[in-house]
Structure formats: C-alpha cells, structure tokens
N, C-alpha and C. Protein backbone atom coordinates (compact mmCIF):
# COMPACT_ATOMS: atom_id res chain seq x y z
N UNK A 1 -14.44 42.71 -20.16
CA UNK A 1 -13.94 41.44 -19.71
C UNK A 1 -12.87 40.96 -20.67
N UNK A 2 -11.84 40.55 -20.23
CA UNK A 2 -10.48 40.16 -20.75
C UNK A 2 -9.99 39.05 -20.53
N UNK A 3 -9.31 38.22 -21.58
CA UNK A 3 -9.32 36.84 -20.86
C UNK A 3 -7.67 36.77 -20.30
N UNK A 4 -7.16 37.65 -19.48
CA UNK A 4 -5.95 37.93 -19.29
C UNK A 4 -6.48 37.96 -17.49
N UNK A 5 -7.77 38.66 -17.84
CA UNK A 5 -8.54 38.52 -16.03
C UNK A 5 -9.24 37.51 -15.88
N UNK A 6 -9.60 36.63 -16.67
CA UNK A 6 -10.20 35.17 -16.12
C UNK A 6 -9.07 34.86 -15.89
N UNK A 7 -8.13 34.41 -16.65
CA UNK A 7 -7.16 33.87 -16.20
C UNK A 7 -6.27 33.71 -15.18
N UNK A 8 -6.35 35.35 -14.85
CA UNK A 8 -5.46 35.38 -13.19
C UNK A 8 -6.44 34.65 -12.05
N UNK A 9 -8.25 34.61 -12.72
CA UNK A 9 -8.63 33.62 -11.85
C UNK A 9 -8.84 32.59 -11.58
N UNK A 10 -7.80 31.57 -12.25
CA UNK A 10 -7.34 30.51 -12.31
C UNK A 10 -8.28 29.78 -13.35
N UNK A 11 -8.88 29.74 -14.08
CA UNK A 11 -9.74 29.58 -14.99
C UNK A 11 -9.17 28.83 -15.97
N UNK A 12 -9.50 27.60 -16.85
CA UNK A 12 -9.16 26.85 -17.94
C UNK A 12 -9.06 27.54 -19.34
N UNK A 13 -8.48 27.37 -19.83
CA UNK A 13 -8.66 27.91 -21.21
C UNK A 13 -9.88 27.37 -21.74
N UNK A 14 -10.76 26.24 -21.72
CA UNK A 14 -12.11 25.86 -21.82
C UNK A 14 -12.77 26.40 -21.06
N UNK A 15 -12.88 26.80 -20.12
CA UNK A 15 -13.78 28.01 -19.31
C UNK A 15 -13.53 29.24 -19.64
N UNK A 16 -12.87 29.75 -19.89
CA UNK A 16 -12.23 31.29 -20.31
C UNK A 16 -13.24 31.52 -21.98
N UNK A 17 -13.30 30.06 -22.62
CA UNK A 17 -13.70 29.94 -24.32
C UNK A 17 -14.76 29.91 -24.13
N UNK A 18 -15.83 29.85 -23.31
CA UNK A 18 -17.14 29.51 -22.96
C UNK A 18 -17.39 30.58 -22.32
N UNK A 19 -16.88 31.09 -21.46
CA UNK A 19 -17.26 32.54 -20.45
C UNK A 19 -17.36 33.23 -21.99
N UNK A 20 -15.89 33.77 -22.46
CA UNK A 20 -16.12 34.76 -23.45
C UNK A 20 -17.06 34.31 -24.87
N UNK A 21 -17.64 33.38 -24.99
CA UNK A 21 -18.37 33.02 -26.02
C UNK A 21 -20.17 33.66 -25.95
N UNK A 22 -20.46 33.42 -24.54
CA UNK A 22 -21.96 33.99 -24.10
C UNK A 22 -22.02 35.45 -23.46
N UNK A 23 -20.43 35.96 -22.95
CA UNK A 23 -20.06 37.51 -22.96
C UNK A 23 -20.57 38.12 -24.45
N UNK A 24 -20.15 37.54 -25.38
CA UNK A 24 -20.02 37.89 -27.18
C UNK A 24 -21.15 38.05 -27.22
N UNK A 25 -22.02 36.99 -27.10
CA UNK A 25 -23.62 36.99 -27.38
C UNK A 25 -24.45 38.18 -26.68
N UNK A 26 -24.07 38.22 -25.90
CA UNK A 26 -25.05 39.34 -24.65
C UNK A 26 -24.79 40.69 -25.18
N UNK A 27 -22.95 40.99 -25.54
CA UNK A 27 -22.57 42.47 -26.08
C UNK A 27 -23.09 42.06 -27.57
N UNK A 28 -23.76 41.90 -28.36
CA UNK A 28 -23.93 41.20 -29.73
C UNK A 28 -25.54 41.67 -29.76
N UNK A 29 -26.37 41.34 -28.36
CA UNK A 29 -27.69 41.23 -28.26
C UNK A 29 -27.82 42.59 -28.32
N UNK A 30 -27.11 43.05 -27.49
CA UNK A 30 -27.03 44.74 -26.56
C UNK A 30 -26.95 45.70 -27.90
N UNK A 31 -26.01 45.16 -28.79
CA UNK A 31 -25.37 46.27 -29.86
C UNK A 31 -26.49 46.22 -30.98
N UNK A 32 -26.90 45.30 -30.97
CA UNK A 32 -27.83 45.22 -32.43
C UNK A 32 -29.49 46.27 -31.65
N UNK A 33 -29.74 46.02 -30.42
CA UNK A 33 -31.04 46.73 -29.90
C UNK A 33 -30.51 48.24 -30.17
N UNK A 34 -28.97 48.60 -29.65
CA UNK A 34 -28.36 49.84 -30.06
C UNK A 34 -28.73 50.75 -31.51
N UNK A 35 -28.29 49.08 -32.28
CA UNK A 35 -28.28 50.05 -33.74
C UNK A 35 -29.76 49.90 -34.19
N UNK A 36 -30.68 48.88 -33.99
CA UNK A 36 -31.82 49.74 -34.32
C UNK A 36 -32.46 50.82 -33.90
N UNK A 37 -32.55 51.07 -32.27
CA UNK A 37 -32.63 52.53 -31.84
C UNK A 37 -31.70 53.60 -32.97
N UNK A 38 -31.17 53.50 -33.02
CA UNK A 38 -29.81 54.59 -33.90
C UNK A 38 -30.44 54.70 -34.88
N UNK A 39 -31.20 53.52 -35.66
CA UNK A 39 -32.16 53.47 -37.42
C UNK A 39 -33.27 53.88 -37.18
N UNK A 40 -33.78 53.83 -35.63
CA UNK A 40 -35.55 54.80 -35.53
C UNK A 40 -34.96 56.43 -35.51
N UNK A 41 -34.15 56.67 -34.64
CA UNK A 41 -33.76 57.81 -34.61
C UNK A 41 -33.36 58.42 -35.68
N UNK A 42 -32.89 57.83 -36.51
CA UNK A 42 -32.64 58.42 -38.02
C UNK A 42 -33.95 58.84 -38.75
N UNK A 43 -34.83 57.79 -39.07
CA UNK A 43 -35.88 57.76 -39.48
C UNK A 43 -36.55 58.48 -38.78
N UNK A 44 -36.81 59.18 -37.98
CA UNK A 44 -37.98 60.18 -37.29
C UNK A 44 -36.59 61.52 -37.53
N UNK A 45 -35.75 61.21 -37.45
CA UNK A 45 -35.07 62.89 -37.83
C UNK A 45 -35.58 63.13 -39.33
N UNK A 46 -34.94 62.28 -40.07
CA UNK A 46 -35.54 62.40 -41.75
C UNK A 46 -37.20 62.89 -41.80
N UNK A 47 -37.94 61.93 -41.16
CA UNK A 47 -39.27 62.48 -40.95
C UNK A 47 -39.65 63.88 -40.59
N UNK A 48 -39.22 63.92 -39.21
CA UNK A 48 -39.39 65.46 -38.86
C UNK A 48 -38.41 66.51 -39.37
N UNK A 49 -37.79 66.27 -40.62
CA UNK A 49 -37.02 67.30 -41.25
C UNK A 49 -38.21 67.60 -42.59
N UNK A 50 -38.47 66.32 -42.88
CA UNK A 50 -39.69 66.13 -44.19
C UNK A 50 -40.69 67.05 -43.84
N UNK A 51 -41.28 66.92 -42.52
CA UNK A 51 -42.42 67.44 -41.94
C UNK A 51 -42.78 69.65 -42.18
N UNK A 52 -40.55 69.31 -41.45
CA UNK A 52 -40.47 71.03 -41.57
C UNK A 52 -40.49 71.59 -42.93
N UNK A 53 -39.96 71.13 -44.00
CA UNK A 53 -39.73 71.45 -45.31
C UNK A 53 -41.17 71.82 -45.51
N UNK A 54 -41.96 70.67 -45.20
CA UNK A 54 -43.74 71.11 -45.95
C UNK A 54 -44.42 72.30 -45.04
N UNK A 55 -43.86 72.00 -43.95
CA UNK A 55 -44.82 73.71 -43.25
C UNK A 55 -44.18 74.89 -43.56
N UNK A 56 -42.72 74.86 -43.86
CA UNK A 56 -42.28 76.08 -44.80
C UNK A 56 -42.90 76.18 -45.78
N UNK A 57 -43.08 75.95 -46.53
CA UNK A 57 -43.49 75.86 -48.00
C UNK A 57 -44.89 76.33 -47.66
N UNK A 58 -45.92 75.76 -46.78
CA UNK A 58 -47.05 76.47 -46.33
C UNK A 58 -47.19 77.38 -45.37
N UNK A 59 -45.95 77.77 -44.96
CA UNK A 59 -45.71 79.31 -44.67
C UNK A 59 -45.97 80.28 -45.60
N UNK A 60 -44.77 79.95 -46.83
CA UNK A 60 -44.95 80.64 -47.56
C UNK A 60 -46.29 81.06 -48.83
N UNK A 61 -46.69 80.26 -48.68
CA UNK A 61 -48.09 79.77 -49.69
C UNK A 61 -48.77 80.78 -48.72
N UNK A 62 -49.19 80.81 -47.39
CA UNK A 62 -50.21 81.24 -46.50
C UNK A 62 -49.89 82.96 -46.23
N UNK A 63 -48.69 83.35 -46.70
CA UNK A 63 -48.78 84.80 -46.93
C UNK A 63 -49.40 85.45 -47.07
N UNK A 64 -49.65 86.89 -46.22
CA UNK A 64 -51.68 87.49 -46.59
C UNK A 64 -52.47 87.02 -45.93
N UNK A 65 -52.50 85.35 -45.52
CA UNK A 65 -54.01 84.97 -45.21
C UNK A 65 -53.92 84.59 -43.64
N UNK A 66 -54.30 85.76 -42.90
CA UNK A 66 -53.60 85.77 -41.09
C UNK A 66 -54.52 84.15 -41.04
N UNK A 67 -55.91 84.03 -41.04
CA UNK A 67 -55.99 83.16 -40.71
C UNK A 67 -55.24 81.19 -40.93
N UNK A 68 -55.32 81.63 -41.76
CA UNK A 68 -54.21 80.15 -42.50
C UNK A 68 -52.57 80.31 -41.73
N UNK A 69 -51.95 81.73 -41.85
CA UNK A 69 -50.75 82.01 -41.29
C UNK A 69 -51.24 81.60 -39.37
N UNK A 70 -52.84 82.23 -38.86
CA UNK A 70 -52.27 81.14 -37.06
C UNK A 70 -52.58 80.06 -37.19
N UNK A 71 -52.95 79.35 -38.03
CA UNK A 71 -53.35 77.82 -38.10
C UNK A 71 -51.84 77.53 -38.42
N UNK A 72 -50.98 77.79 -39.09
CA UNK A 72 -49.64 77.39 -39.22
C UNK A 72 -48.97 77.13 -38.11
N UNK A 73 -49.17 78.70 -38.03
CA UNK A 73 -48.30 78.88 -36.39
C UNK A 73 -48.69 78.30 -35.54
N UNK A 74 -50.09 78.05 -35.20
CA UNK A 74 -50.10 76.59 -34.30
C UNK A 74 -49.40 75.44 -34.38
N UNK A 75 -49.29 75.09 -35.85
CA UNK A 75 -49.60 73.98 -36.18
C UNK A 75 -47.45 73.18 -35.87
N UNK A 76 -46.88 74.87 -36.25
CA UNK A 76 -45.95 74.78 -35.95
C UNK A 76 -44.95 74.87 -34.86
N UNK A 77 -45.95 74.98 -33.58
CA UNK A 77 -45.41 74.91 -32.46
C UNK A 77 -45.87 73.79 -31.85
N UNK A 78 -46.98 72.98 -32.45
CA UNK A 78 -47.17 71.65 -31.95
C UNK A 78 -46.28 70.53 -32.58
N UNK A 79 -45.67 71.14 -33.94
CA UNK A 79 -44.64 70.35 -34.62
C UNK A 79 -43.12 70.44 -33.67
N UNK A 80 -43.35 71.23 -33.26
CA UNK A 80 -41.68 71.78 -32.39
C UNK A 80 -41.83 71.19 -30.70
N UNK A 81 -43.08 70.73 -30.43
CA UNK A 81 -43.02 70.15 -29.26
C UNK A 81 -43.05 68.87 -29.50
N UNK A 82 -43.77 68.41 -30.60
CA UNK A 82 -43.50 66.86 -30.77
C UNK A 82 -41.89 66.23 -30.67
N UNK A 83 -41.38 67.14 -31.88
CA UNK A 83 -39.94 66.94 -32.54
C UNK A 83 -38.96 66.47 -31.30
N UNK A 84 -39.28 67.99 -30.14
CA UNK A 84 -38.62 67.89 -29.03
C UNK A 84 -38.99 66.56 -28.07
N UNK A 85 -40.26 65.97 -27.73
CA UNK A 85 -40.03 65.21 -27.12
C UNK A 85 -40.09 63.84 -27.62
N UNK A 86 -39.88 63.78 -29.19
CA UNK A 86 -39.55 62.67 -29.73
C UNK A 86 -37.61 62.82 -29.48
N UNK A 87 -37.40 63.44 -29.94
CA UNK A 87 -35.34 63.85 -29.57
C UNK A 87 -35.46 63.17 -28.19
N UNK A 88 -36.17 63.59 -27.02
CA UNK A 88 -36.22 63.30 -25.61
C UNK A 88 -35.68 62.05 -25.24
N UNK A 89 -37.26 61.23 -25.87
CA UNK A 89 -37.34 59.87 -25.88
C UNK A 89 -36.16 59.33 -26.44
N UNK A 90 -35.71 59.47 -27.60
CA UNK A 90 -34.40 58.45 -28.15
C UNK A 90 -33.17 59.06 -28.00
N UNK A 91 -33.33 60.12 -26.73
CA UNK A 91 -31.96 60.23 -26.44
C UNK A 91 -31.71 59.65 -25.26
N UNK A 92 -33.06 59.49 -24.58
CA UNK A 92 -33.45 58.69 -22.89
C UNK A 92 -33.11 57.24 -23.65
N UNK A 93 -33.97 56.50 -24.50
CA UNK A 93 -33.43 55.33 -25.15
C UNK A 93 -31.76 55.18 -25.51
N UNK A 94 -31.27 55.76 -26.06
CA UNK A 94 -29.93 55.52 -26.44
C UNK A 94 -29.32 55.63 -25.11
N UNK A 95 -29.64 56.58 -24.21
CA UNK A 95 -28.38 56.27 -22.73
C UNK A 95 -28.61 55.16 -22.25
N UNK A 96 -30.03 54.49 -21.91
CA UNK A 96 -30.63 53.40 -21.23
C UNK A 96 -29.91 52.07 -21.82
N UNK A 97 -29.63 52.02 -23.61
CA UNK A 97 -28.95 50.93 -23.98
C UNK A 97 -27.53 51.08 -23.79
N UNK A 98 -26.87 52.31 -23.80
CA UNK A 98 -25.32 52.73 -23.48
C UNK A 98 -25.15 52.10 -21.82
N UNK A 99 -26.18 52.48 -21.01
CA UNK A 99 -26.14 51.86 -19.24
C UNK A 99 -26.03 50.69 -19.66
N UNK A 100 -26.96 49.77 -20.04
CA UNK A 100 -27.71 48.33 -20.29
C UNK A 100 -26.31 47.73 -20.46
N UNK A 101 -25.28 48.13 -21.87
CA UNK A 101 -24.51 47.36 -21.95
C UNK A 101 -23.30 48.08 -21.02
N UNK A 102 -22.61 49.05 -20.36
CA UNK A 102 -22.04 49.17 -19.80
C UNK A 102 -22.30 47.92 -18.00
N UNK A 103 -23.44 47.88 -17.73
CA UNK A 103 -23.83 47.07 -16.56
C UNK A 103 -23.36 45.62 -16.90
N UNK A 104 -23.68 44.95 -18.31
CA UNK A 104 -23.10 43.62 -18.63
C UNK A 104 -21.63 43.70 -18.36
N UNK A 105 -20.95 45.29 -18.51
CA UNK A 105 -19.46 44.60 -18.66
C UNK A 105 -19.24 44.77 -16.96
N UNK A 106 -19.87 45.69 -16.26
CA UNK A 106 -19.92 45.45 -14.89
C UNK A 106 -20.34 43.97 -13.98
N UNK A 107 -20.48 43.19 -15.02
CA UNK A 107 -21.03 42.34 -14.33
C UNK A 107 -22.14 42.12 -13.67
N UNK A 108 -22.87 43.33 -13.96
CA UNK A 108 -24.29 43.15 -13.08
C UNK A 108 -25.47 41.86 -13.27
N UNK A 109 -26.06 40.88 -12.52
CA UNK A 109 -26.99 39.45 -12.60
C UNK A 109 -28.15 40.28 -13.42
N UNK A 110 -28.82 41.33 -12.76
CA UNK A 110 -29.89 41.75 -13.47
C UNK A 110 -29.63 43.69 -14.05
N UNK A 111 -29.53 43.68 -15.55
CA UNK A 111 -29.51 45.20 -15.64
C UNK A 111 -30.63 46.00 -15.26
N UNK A 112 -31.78 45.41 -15.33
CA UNK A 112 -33.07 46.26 -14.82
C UNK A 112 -33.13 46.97 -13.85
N UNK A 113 -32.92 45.89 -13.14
CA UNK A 113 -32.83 46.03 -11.49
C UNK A 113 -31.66 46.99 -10.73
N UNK A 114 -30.85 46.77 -11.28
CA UNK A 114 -29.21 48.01 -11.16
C UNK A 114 -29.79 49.25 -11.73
N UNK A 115 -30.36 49.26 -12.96
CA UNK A 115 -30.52 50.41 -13.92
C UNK A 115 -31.66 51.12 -13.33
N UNK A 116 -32.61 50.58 -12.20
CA UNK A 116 -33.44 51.28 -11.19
C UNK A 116 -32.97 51.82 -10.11
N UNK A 117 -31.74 51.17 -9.54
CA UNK A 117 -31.04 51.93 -8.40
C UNK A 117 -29.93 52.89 -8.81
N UNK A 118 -30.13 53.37 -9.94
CA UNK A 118 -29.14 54.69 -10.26
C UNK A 118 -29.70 55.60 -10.40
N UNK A 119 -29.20 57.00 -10.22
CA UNK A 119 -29.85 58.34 -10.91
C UNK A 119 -29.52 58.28 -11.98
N UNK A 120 -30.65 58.07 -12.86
CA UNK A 120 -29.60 58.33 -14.40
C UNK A 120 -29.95 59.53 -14.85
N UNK A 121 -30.60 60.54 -13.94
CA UNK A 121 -30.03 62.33 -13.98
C UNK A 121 -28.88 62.81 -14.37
N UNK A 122 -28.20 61.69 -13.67
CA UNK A 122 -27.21 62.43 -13.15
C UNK A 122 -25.95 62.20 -14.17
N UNK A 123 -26.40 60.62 -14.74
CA UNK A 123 -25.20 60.14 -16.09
C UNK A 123 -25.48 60.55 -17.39
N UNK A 124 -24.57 61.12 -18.11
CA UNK A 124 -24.78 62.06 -19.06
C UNK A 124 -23.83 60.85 -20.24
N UNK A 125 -24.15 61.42 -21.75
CA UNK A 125 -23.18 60.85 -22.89
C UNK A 125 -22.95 61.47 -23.57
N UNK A 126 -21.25 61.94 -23.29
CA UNK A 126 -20.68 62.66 -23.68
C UNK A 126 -19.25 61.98 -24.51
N UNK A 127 -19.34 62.35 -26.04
CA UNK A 127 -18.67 62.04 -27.02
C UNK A 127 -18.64 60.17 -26.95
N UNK A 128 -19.42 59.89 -26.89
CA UNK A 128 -19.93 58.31 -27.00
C UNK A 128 -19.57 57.86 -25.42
N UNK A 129 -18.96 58.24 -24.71
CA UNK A 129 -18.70 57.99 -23.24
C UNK A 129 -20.03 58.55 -22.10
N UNK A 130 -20.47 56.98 -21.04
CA UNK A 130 -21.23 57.88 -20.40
C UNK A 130 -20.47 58.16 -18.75
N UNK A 131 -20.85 59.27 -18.58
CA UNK A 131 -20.19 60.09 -17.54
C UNK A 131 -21.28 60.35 -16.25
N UNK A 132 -20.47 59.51 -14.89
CA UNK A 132 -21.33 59.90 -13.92
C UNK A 132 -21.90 58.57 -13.76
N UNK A 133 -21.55 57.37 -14.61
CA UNK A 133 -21.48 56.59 -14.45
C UNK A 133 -20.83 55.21 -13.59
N UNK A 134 -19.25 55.14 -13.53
CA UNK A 134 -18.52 54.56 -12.87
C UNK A 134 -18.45 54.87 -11.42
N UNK A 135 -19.08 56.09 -10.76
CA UNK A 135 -18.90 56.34 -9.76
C UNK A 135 -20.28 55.54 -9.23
N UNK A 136 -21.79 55.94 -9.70
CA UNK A 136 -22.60 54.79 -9.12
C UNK A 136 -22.28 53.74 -8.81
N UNK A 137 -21.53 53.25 -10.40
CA UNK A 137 -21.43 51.14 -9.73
C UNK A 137 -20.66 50.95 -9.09
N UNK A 138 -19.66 51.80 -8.88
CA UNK A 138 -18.49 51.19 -7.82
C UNK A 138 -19.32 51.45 -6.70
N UNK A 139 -20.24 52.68 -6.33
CA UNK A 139 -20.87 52.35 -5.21
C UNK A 139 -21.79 51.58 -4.62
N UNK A 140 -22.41 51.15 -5.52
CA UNK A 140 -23.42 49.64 -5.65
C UNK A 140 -22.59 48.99 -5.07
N UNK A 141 -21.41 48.83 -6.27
CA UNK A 141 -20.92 47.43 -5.65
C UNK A 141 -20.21 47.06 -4.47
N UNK A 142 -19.98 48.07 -3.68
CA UNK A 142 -19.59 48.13 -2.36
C UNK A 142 -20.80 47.86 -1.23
N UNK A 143 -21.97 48.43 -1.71
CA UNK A 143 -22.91 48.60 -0.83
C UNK A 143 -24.23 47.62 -0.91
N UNK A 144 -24.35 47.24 -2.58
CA UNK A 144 -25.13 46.44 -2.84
C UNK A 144 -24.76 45.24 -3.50
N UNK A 145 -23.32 44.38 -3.23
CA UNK A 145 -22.51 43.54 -3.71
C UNK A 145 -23.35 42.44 -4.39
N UNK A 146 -24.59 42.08 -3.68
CA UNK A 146 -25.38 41.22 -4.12
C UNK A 146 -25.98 41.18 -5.42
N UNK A 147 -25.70 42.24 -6.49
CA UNK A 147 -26.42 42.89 -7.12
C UNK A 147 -25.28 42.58 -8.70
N UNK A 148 -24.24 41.99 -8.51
CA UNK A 148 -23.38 41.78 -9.04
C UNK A 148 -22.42 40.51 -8.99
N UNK A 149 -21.80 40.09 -10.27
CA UNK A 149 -21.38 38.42 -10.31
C UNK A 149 -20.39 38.77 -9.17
N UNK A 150 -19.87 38.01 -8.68
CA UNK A 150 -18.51 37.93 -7.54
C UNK A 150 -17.45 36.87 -8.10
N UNK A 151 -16.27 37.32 -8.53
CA UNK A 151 -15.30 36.53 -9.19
C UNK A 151 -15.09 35.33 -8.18
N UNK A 152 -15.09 34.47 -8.79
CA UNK A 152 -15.15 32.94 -7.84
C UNK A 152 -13.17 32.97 -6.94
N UNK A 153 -13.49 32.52 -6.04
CA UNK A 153 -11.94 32.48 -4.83
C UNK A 153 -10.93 31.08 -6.17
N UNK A 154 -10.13 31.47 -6.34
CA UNK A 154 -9.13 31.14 -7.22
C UNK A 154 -8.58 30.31 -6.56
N UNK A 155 -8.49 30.25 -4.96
CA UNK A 155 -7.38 29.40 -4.49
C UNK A 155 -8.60 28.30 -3.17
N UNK A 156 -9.26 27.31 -3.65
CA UNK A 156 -10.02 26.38 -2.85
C UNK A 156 -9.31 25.91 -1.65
N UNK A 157 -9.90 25.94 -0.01
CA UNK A 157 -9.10 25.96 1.37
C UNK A 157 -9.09 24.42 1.39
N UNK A 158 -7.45 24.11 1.50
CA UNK A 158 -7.52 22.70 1.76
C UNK A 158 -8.11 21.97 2.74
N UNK A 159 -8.01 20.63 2.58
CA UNK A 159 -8.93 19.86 3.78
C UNK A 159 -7.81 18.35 4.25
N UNK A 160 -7.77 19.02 5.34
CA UNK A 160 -6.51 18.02 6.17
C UNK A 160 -6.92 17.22 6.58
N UNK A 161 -6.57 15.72 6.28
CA UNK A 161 -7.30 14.56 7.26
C UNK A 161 -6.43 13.56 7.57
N UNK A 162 -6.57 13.09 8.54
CA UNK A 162 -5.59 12.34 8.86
C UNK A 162 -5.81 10.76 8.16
N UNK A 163 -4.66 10.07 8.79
CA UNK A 163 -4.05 9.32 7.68
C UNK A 163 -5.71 8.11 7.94
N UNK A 164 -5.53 7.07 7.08
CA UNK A 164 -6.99 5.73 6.96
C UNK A 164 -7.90 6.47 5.92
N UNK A 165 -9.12 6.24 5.75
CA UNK A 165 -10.21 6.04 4.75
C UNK A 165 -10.00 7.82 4.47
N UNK A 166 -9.80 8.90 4.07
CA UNK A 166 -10.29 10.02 3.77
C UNK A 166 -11.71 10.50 2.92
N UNK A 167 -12.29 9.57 2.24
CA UNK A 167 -13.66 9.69 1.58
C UNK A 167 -14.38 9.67 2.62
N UNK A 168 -14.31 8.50 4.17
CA UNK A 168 -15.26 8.61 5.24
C UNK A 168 -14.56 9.41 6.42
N UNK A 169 -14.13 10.59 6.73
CA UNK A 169 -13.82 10.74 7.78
C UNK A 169 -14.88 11.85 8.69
N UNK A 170 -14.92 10.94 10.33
CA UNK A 170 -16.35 11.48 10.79
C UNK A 170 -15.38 12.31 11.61
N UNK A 171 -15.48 13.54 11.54
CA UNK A 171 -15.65 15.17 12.19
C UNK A 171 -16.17 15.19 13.48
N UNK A 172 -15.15 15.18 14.54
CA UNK A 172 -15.07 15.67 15.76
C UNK A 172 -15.93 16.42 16.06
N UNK A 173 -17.40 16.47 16.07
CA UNK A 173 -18.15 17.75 16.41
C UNK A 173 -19.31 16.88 17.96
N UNK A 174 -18.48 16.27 18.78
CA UNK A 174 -19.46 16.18 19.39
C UNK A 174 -18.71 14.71 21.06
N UNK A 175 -19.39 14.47 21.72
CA UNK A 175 -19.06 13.58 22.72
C UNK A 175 -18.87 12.58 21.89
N UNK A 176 -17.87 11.19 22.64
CA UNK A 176 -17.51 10.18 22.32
C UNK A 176 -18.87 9.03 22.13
N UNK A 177 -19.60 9.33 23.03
CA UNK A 177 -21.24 8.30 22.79
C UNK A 177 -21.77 8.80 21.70
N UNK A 178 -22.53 10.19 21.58
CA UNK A 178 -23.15 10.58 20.00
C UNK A 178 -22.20 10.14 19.51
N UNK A 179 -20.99 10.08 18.82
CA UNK A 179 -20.62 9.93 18.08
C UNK A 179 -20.39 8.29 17.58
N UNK A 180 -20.55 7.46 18.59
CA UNK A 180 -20.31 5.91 18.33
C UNK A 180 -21.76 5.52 17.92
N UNK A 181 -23.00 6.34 17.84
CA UNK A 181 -23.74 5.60 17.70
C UNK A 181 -23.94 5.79 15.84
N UNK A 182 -23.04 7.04 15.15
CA UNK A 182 -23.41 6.65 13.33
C UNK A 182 -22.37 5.30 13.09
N UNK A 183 -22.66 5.21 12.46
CA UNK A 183 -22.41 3.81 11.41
C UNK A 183 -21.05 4.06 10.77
N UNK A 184 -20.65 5.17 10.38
CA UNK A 184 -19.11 5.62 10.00
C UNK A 184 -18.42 6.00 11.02
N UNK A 185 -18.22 5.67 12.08
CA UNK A 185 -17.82 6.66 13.45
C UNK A 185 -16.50 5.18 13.09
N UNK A 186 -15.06 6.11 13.51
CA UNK A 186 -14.18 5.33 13.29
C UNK A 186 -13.47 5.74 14.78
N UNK A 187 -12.79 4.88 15.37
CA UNK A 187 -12.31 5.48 16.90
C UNK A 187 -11.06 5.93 16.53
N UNK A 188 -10.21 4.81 15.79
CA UNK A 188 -9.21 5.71 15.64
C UNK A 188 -8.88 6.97 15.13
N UNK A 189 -9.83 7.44 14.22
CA UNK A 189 -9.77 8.56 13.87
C UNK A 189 -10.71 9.85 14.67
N UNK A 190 -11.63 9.46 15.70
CA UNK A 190 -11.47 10.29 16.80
C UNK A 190 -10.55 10.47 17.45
N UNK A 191 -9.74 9.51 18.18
CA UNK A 191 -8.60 9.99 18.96
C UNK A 191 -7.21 10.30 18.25
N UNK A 192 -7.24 10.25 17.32
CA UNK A 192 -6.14 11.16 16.47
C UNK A 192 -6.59 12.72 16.52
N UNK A 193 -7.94 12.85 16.07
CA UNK A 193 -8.90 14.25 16.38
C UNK A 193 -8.59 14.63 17.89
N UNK A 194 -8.87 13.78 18.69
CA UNK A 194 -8.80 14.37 20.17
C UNK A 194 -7.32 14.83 20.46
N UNK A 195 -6.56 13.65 20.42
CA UNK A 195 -4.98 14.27 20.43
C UNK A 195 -4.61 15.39 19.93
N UNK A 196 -4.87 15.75 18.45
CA UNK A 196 -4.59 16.74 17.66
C UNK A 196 -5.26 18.07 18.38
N UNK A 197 -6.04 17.70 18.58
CA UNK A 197 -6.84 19.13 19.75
C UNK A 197 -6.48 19.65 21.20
N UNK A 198 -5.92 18.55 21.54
CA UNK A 198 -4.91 18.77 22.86
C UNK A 198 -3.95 19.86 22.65
C-alpha cells in the first residue's frame, strides 16, 4: 500500500496519515511474530545440531559393543525423524506468516479465512519470495470479492433537486393522494417532478 494509491482515491492527506499509520502497525505485528518464529527456528537448529554432536561422540564411544551401537542406531533414526519434522513444522510456520502478511497487503478483512481457501501446496518460498501465490488472490478476488477491502468509489453520484427547500425534498415515488397525505409533501415540487418526467 502506497500513499500515491490512496491518493488517486481521492483521499485527504489526514486519511492517507491514519490509513498508513494502522497499515504500519499490522505489518509491525506480522514482522515481529516473523522474527520470533526465525529465533525458535534457530534455537531448535542449534539444539538439534547439539543433539547430533553427542550421538557422534556415542557412536564413537559404542564401538565393539553391537548392542549399545543398535540402541544408537535407533536412537539415531528417531533423532533424524524428529529433526525432519521439526524443519517441517517451521518451514509450514514461516510460509503461513510470509501468506499472513502478504494477505494484509492484499487487503484481505480476515487472513484466516482467505488463508483456508488457498492451496498452500501449491505456494512455495523461494529466495524470500512466495510463489504460486498472486495467482490464488487475484482469483479470490474476482470470485470471492467479498473476502477483501473494496477501494471506496472516489467520485460520489450527484443529487439534482430542484430549485425551494433541498434538505426536504419529497421524491416522486408514488400517486398525487399518497403523497399529500406526509407532512413534507410540497406540490410544487411534485409538479416540477411530474413535468420533468414528461
């Protein structure tokens, strides 16, 4: 969001300072959940690097002793499935916050709710970019428009009234009797209405 595109939508420079002020906050909220994911993921790599160092080392210690050497080797293929579906998880986490804040700049009302109607099979992150992405939301937003802010109409449809009171003018929607019986019913400004409709 750019305030070069509020602006073309006719927007105040006090609305433009307020839009982009709670934009800031939301990409601010988004980035900090980012970088602590990024500080667990560190911390469980360091961990499970700590982990491998010590079952080497009792590799080597367990030399000779088959039984101690398959208790290893168990021990080290339950270490290699953990590792893997700990990597899993905070690589599924890190795309989910890469979507999360890509959907804020899409404009999406709810990311949850968007971030359930995508395959995210299918969106990959590649060199900090996620891919396979832009093609979903543009199709959302064609198909599920509701699902997303809608830039407000820039240009409000005027309202023509003819000449006397314009704060009360009663709207031609009906016979000359209904209409004499509200309390604002002005005649002359029905038959200016009626004429004008001729």
């Amino acid at each position: 969001m750019k305030r070069e595109q509020l602006k073309e939508l006719g927007l105040s420079d006090e609305q433009i300072g307020s839009i982009m002020a709670l934009h800031g906050q939301t990409v601010n909220e988004l980035n900090k959940g980012l970088a602590t994911a990024e500080q667990e993921r560190d911390q469980f790599k360091e961990q499970l690097d700590s982990n491998q160092s010590e079952l080497d080392t009792l590799k080597k210690a367990a030399e000779g002793n088959e039984d101690l050497t398959q208790q290893l080797a168990d021990l080290q293929t339950k270490f290699d499935e953990a590792k893997t579906n700990s990597e899993n998880q905070l690589s599924e986490q890190q795309k989910d916050f890469a979507i999360k804040l890509a959907l804020k700049e899409a404009k999406a009302l709810d990311e949850d709710i968007v971030l359930g109607q995508l395959d995210k099979n299918s969106i990959k992150i590649m060199d900090g970019k996620l891919q396979g992405f832009d093609e979903q939301v543009k199709g959302l937003q064609k198909s599920k428009a509701f699902l997303f802010q809608q830039a407000p109409d820039p240009t409000p449809t005027p309202r023509i009234v003819a000449g006397g009171n314009p704060g009360n003018v009663q709207e031609n929607t009906g016979l000359l009797s209904q209409q004499m019986k509200s309390e604002s019913f002005n005649l002359t400004n029905f038959l200016t209405q009626e004429g004008d409709n001729k």
